[in-house]
C-alpha atoms as a PDB file:
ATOM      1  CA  UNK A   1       1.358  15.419 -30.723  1.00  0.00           C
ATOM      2  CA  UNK A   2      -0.716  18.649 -30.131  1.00  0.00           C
ATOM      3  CA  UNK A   3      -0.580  20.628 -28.142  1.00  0.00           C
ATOM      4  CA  UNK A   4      -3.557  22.234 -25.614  1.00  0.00           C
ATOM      5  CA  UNK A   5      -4.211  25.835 -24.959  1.00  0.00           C
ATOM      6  CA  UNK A   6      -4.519  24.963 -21.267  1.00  0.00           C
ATOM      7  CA  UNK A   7      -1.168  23.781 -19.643  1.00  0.00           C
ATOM      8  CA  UNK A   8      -1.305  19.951 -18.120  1.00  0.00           C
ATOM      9  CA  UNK A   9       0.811  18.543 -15.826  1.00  0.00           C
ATOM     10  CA  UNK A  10       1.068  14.574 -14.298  1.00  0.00           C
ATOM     11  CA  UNK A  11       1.197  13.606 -10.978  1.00  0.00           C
ATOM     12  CA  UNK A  12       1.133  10.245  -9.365  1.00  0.00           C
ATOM     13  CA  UNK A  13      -0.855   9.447  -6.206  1.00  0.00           C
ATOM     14  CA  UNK A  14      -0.897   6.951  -3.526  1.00  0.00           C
ATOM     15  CA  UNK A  15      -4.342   5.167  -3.285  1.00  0.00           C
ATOM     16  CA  UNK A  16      -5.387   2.666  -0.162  1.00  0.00           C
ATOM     17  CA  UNK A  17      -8.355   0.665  -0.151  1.00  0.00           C
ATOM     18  CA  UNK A  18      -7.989  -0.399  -3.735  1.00  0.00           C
ATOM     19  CA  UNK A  19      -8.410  -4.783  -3.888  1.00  0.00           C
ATOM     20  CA  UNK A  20      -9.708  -5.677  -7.621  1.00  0.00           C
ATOM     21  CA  UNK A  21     -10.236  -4.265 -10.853  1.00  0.00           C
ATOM     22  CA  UNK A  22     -13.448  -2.972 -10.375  1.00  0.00           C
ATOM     23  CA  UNK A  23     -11.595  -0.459  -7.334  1.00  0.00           C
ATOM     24  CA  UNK A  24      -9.473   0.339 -10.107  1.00  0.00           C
ATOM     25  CA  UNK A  25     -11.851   1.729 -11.881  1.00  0.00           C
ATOM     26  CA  UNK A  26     -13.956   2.886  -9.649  1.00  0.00           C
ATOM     27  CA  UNK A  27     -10.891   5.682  -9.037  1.00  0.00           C
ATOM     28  CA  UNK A  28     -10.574   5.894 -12.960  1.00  0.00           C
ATOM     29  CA  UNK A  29     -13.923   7.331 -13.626  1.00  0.00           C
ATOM     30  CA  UNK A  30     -14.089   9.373 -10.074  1.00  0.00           C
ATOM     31  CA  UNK A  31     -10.979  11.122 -11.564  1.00  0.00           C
ATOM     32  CA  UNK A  32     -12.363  11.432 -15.281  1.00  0.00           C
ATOM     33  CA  UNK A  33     -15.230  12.854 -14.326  1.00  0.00           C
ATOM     34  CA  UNK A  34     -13.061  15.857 -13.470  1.00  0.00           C
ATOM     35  CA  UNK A  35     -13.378  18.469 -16.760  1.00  0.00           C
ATOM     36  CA  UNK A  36      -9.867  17.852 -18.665  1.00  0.00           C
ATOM     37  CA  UNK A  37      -8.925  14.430 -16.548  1.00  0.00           C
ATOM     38  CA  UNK A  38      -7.347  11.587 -17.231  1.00  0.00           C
ATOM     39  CA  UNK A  39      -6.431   8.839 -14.770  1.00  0.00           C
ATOM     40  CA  UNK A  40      -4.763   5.510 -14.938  1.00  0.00           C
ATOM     41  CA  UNK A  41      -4.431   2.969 -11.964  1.00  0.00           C
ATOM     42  CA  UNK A  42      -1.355   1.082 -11.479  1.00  0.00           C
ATOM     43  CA  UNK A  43      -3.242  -1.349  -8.855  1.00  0.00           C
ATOM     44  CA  UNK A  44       0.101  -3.125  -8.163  1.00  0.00           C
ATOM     45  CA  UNK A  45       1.643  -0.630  -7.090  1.00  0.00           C
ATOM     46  CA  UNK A  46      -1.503   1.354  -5.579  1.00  0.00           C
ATOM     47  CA  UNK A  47      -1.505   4.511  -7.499  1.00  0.00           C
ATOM     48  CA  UNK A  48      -2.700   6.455  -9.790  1.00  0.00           C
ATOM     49  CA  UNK A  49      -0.944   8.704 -12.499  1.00  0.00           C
ATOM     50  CA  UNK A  50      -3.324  11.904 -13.375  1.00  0.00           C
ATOM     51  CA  UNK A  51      -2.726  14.118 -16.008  1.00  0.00           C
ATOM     52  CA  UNK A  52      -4.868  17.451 -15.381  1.00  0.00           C
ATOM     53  CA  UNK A  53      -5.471  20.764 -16.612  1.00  0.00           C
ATOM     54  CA  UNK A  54      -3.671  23.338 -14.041  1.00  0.00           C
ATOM     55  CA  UNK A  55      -7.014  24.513 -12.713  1.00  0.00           C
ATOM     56  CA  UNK A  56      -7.547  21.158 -10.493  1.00  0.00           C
ATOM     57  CA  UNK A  57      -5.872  20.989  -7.859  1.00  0.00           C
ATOM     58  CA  UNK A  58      -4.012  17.809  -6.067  1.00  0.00           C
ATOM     59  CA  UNK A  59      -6.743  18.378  -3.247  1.00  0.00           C
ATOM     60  CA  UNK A  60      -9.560  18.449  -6.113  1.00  0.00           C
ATOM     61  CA  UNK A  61      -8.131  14.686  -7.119  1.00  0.00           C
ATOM     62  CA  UNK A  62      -7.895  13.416  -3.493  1.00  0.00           C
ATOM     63  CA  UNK A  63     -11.388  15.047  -2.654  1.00  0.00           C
ATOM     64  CA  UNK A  64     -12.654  12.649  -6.016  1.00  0.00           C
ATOM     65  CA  UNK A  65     -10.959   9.865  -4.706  1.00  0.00           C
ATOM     66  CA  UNK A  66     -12.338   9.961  -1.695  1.00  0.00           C
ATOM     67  CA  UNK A  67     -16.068  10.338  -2.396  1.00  0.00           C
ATOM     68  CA  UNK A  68     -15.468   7.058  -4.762  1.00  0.00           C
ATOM     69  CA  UNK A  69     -14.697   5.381  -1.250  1.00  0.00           C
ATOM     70  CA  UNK A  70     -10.914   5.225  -1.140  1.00  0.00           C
ATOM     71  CA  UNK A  71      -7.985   7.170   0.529  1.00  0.00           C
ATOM     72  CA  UNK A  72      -5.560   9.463  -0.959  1.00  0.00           C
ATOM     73  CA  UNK A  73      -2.383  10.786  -0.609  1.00  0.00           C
ATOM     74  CA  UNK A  74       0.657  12.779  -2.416  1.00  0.00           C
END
């Protein structure tokens, strides 16, 4: 494994309004498109785990989620 110069760390979030795969990745790509994340839905379970550089913040992920058209919460 290597290892980055920037510290990461991995949260999970709650996401509501999420119905099909496309939602799914709708919040995928919303989240990616953050420098330095990466997202994966559990639509099951409505969440998504992020891994992100220490620079975004929780607030930056939610504010992404919710443009994409979905609600957001720790």
């Amino acid at each position: 494994m290597l290892f980055s110069k920037h510290p990461t760390f991995i949260t999970t979030l709650k996401v509501t309004g999420m119905a099909c795969s496309h939602c799914a990745a709708k919040v995928e790509n919303a989240l990616s498109a953050i420098k330095g994340v990466s997202a994966k839905v559990d639509l099951d379970a409505a969440t998504v785990t992020v891994s992100a550089p220490a620079s975004v913040t929780r607030e930056d992920m939610i504010a992404a989620i919710e443009a994409a058209g979905f609600n957001a919460e720790l």
